[in-house]
N, C-alpha and C. Protein backbone atom coordinates (compact mmCIF):
# COMPACT_ATOMS: atom_id res chain seq x y z
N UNK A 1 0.84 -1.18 0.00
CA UNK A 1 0.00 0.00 0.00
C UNK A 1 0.88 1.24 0.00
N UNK A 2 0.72 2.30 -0.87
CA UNK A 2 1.49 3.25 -0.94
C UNK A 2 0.95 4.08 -0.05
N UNK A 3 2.22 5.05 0.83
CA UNK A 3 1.59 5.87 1.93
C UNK A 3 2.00 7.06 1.87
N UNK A 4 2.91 7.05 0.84
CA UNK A 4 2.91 8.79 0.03
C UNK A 4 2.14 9.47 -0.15
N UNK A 5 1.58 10.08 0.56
CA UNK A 5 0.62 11.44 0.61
C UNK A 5 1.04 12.32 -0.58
N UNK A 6 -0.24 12.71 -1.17
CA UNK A 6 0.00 13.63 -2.69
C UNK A 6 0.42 14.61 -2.02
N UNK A 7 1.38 15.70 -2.44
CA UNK A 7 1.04 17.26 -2.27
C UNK A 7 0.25 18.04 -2.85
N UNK A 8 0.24 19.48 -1.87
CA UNK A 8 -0.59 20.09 -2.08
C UNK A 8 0.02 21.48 -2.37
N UNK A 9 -0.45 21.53 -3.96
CA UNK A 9 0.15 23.06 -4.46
C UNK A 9 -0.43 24.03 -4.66
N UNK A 10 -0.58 25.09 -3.60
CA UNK A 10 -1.31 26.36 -4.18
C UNK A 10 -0.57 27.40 -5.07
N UNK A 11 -1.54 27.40 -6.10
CA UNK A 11 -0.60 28.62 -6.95
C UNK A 11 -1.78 29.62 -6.58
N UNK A 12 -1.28 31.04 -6.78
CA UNK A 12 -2.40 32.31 -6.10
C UNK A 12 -1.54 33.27 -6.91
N UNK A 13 -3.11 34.20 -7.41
CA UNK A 13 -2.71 35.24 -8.77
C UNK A 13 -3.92 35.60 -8.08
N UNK A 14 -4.20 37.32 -9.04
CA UNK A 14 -4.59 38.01 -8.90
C UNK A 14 -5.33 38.53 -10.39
N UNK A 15 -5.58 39.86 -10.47
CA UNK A 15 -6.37 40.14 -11.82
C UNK A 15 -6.80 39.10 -12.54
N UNK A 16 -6.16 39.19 -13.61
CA UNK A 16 -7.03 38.24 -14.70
C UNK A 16 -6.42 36.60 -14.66
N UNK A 17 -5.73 36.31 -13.38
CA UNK A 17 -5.05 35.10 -13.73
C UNK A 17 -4.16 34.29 -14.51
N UNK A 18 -3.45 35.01 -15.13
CA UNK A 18 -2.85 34.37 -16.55
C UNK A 18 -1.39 34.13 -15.83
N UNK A 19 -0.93 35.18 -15.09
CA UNK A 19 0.36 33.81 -14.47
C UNK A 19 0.32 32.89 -13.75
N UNK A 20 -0.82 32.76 -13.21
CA UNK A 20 -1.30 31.17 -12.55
C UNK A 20 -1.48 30.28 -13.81
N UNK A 21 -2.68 30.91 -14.34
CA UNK A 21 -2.80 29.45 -15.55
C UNK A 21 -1.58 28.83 -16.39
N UNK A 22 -0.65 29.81 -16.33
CA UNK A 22 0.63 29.63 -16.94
C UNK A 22 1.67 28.57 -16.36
N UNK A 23 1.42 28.87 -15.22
CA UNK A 23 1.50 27.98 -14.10
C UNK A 23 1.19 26.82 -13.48
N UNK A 24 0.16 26.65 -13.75
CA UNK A 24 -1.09 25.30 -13.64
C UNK A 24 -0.60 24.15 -14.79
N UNK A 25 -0.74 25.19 -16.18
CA UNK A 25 -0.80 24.03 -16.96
C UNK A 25 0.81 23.69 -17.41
N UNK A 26 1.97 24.28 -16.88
CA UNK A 26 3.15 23.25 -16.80
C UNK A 26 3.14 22.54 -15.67
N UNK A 27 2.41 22.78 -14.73
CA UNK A 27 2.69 21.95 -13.24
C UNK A 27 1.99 20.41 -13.69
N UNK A 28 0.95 20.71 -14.58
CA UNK A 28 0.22 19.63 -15.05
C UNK A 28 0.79 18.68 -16.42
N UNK A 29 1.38 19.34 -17.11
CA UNK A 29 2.23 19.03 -18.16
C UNK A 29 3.52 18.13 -17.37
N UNK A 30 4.01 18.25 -16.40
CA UNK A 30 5.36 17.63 -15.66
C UNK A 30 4.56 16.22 -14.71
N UNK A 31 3.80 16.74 -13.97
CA UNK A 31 3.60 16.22 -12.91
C UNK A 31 1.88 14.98 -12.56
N UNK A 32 1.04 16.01 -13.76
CA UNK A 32 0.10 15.28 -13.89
C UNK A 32 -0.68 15.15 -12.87
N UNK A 33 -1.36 14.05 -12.25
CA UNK A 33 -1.96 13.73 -11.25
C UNK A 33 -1.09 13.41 -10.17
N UNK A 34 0.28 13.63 -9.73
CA UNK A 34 0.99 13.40 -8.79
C UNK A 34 1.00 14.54 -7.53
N UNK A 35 0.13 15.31 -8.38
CA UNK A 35 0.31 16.54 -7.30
C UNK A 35 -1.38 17.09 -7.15
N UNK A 36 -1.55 17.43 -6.32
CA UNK A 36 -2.69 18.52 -6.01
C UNK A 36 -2.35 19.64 -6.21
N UNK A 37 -3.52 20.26 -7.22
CA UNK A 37 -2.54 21.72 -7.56
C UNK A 37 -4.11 22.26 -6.81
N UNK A 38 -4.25 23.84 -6.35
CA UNK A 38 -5.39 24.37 -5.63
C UNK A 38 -5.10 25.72 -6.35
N UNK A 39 -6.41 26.28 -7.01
CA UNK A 39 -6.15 28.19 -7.60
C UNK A 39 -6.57 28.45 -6.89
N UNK A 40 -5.56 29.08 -6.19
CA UNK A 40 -6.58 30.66 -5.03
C UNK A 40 -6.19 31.90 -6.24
N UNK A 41 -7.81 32.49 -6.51
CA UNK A 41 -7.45 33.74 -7.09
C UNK A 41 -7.98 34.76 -5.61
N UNK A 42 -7.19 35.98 -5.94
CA UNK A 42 -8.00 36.86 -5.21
C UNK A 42 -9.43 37.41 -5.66
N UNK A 43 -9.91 37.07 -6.78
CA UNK A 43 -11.06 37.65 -7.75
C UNK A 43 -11.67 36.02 -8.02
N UNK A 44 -12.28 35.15 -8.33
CA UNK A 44 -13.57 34.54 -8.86
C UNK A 44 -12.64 34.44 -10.54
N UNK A 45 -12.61 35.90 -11.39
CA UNK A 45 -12.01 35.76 -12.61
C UNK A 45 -10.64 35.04 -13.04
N UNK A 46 -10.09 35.54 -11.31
CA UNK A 46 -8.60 34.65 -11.52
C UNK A 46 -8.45 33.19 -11.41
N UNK A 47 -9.44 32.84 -10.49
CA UNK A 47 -9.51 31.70 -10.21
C UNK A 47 -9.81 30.24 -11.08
N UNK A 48 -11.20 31.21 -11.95
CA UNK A 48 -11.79 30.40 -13.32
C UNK A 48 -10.58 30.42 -14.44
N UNK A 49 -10.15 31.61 -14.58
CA UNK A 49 -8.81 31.59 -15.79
C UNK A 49 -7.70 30.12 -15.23
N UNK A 50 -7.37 29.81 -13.99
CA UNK A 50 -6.35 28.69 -13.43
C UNK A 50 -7.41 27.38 -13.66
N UNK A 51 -8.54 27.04 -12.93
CA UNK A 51 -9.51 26.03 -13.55
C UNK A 51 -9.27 25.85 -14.90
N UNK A 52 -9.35 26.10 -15.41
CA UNK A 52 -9.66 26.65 -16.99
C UNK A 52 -8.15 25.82 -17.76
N UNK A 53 -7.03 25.73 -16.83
CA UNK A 53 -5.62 25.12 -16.84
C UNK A 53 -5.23 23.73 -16.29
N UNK A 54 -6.62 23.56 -15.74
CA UNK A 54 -6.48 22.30 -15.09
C UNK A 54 -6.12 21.80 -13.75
N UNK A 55 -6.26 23.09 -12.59
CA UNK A 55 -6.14 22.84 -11.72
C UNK A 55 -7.45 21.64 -11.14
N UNK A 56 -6.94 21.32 -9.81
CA UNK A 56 -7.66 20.41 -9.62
C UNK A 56 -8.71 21.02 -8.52
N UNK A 57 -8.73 21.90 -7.84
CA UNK A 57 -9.94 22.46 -7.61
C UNK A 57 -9.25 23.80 -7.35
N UNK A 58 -10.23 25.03 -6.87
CA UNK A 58 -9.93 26.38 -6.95
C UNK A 58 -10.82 27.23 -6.15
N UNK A 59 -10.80 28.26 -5.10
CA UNK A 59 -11.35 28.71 -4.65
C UNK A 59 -11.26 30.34 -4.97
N UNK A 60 -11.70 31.47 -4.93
CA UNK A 60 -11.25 32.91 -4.63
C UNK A 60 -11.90 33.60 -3.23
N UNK A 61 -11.29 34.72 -3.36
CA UNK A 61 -11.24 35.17 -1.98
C UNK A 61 -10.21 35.87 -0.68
N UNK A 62 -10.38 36.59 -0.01
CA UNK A 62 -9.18 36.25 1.03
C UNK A 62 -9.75 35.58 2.13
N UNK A 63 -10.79 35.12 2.63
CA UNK A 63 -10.64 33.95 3.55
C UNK A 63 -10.40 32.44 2.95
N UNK A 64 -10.87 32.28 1.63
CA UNK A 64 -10.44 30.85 0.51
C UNK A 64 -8.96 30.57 0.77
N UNK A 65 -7.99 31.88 0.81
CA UNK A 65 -6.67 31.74 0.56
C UNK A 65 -6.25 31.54 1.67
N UNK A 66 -6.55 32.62 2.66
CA UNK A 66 -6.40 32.22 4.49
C UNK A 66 -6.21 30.90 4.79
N UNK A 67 -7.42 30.13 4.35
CA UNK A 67 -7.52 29.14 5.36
C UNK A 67 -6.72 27.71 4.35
N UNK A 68 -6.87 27.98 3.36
CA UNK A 68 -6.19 26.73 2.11
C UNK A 68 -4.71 27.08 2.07
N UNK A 69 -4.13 28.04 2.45
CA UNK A 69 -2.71 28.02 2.74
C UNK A 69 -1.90 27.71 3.84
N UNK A 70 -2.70 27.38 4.85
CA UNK A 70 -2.18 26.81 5.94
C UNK A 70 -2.00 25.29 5.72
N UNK A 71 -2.82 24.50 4.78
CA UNK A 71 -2.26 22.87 4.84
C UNK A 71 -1.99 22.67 3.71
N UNK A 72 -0.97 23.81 3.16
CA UNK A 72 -0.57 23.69 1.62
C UNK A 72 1.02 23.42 2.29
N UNK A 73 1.45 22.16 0.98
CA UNK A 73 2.70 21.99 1.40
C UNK A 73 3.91 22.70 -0.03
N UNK A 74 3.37 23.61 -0.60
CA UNK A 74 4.44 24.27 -1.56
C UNK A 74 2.75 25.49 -2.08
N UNK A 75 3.52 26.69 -2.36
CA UNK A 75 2.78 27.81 -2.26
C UNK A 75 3.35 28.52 -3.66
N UNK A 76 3.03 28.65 -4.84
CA UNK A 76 3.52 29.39 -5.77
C UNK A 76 2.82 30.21 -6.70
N UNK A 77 3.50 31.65 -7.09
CA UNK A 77 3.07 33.17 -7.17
C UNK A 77 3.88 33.86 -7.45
N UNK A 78 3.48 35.42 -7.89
CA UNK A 78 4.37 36.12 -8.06
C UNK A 78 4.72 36.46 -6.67
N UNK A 79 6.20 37.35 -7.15
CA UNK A 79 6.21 38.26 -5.62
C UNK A 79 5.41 39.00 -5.01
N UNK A 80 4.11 39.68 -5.38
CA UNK A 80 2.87 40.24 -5.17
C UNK A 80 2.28 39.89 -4.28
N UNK A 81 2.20 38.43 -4.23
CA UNK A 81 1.37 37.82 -3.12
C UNK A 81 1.32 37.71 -1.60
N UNK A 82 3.03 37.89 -1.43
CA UNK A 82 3.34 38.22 -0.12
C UNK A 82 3.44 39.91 0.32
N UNK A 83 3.07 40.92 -0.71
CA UNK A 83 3.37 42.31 -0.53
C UNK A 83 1.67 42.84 -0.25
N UNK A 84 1.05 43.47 1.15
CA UNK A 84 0.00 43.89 1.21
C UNK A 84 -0.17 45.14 0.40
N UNK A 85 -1.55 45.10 0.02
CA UNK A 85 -1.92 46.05 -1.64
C UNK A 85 -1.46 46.15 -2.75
N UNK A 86 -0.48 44.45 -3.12
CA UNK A 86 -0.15 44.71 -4.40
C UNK A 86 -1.08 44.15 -4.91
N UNK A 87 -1.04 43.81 -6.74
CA UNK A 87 -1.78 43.72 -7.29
C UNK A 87 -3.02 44.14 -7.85
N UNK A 88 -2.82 45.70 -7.37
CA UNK A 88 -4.06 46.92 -7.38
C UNK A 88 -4.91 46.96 -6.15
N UNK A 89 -4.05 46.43 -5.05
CA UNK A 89 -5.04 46.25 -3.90
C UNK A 89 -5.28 45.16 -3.45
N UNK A 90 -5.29 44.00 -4.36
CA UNK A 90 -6.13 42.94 -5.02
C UNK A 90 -5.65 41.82 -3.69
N UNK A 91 -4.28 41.89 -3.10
CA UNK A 91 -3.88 41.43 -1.94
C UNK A 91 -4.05 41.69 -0.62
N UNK A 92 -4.87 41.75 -0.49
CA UNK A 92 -4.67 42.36 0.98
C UNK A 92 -4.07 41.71 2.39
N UNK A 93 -3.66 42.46 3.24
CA UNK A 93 -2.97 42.59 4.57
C UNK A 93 -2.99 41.50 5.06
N UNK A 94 -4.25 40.46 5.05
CA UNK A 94 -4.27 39.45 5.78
C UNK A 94 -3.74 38.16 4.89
N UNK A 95 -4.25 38.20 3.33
CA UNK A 95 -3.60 37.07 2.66
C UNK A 95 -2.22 37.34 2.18
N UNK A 96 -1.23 38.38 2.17
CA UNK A 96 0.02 38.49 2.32
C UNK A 96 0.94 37.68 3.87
N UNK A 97 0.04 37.95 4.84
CA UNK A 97 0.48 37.50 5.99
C UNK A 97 0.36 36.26 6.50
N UNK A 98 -0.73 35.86 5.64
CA UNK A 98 -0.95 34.54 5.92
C UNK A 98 -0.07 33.28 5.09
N UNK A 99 -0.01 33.99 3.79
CA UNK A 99 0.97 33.12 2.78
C UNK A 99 2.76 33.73 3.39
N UNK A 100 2.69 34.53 3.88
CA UNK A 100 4.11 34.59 4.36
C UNK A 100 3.99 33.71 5.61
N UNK A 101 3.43 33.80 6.13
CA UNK A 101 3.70 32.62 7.79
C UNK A 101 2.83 31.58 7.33
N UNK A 102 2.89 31.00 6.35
CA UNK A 102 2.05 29.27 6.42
C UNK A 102 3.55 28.75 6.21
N UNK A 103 3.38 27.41 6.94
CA UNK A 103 4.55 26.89 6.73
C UNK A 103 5.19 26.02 5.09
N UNK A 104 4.55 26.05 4.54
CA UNK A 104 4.60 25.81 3.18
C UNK A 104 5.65 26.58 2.54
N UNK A 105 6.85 25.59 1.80
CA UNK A 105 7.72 26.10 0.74
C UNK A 105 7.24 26.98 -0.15
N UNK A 106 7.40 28.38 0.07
CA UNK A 106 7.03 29.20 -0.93
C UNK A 106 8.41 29.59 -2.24
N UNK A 107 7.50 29.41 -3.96
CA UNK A 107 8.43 29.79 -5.17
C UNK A 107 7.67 30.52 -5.49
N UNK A 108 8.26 32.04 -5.56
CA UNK A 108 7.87 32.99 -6.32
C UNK A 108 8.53 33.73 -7.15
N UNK A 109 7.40 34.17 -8.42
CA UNK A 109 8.31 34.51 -9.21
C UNK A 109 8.77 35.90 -9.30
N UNK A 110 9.89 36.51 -10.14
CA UNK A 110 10.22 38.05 -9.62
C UNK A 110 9.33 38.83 -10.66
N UNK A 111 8.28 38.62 -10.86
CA UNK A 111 6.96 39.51 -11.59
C UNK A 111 6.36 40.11 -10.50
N UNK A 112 6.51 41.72 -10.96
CA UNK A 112 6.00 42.32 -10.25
C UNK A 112 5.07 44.07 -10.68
N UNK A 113 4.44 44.45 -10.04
CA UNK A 113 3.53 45.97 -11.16
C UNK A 113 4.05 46.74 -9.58
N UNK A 114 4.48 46.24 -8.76
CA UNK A 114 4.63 47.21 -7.97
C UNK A 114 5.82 48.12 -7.45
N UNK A 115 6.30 48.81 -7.03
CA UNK A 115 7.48 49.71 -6.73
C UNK A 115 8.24 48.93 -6.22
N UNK A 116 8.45 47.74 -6.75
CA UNK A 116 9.86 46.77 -6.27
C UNK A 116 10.81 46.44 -7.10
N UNK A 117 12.21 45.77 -7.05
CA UNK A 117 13.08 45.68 -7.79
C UNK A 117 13.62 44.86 -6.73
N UNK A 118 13.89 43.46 -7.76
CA UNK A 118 14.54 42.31 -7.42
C UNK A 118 16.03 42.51 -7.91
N UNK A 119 16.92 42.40 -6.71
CA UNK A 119 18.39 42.38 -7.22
C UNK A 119 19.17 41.57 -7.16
N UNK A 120 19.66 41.38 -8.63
CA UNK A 120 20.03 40.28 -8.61
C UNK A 120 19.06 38.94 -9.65
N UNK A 121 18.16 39.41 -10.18
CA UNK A 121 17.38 38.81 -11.21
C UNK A 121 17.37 39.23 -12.39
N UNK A 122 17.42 38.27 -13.03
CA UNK A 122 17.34 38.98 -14.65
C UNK A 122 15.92 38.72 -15.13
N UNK A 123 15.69 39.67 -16.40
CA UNK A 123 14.49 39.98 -16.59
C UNK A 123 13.83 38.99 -17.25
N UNK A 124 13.55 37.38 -17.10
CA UNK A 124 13.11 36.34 -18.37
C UNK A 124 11.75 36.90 -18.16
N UNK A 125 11.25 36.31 -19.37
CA UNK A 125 9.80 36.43 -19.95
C UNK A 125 8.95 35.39 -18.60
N UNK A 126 7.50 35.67 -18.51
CA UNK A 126 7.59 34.93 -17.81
C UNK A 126 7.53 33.08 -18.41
N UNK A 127 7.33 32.37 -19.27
CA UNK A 127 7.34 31.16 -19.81
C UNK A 127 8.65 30.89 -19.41
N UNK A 128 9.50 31.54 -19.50
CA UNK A 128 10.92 31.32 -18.91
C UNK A 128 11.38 31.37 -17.75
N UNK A 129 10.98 31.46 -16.73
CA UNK A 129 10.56 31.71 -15.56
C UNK A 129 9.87 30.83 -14.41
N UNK A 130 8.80 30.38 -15.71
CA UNK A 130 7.59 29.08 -14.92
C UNK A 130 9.60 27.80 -15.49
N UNK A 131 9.64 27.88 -16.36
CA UNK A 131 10.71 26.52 -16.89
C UNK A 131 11.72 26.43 -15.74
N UNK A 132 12.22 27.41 -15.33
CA UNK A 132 13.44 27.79 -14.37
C UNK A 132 12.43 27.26 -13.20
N UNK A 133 11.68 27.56 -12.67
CA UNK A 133 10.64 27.32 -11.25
C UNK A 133 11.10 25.66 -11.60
N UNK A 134 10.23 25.37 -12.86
CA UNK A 134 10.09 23.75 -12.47
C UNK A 134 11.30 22.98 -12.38
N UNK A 135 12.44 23.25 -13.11
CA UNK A 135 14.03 22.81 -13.22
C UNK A 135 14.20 22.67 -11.79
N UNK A 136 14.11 24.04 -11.52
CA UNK A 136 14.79 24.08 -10.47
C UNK A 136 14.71 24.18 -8.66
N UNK A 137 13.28 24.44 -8.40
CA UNK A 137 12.90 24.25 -7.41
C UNK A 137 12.10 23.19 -7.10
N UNK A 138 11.50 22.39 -7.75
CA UNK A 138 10.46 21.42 -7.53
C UNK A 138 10.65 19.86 -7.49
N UNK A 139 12.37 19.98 -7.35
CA UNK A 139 13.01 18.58 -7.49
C UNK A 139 12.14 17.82 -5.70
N UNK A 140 12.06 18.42 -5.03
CA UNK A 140 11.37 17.72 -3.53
C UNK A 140 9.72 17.14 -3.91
N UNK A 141 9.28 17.55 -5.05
CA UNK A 141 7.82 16.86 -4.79
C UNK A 141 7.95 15.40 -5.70
């Protein structure tokens, strides 16, 4: 009897969702059914755009994200997600704080609309970016 517990991957976007779905559907392209992938959008729109990629279920919200990031065991996003009011607001105070203190391996990517600057990153597209994530951080699942 196998007793490998699937993981559980939240990816979490904002606006229109498209770097989650971008996201979703290589996590699904590599990994397939080996993983639980979960869309937290902050919007309903973001959430359906990651569905839409094949996640395996999806909620929006900031209590959806609150409470589904605490028994997430890998957490992936832009840098936005941990910054309160980025994303036009679209983050707020409590789901920044909550995805920063869940104990879950967080990969995020250095996409960002807000007054930040990653040093020390170079600028890939993001498709280049999700490739580098999966190379290179996701060898533990």
């Amino acid at each position: 009897m196998d007793t490998k517990q699937t993981k559980k991957v939240c990816v979490v976007d904002g606006q229109g969702g498209g770097i989650g779905a971008v996201i979703i559907k290589k996590l699904k392209d590599r990994f397939g059914e080996q993983i639980e992938i979960i869309a937290l959008g902050t919007n309903a729109i973001a959430t359906a755009q990651m569905l839409k990629s094949r996640a395996n279920k999806g909620a929006s919200g900031t209590n959806a994200i609150i409470q589904t990031v605490k028994k997430a065991d890998v957490i992936i996003g832009p840098v936005g997600i941990i910054v309160p009011h980025a994303m036009m607001g679209e983050v707020t105070c409590e789901i920044a704080e909550a995805i920063s203190l869940s104990d879950a391996r967080k990969v995020l990517l250095p996409l960002s609309q807000e007054n930040i600057d990653i040093v020390g990153v170079a600028g890939l597209s993001l498709p280049m970016l999700v490739d580098e994530l999966m190379a290179s951080h996701l060898s533990f699942i």
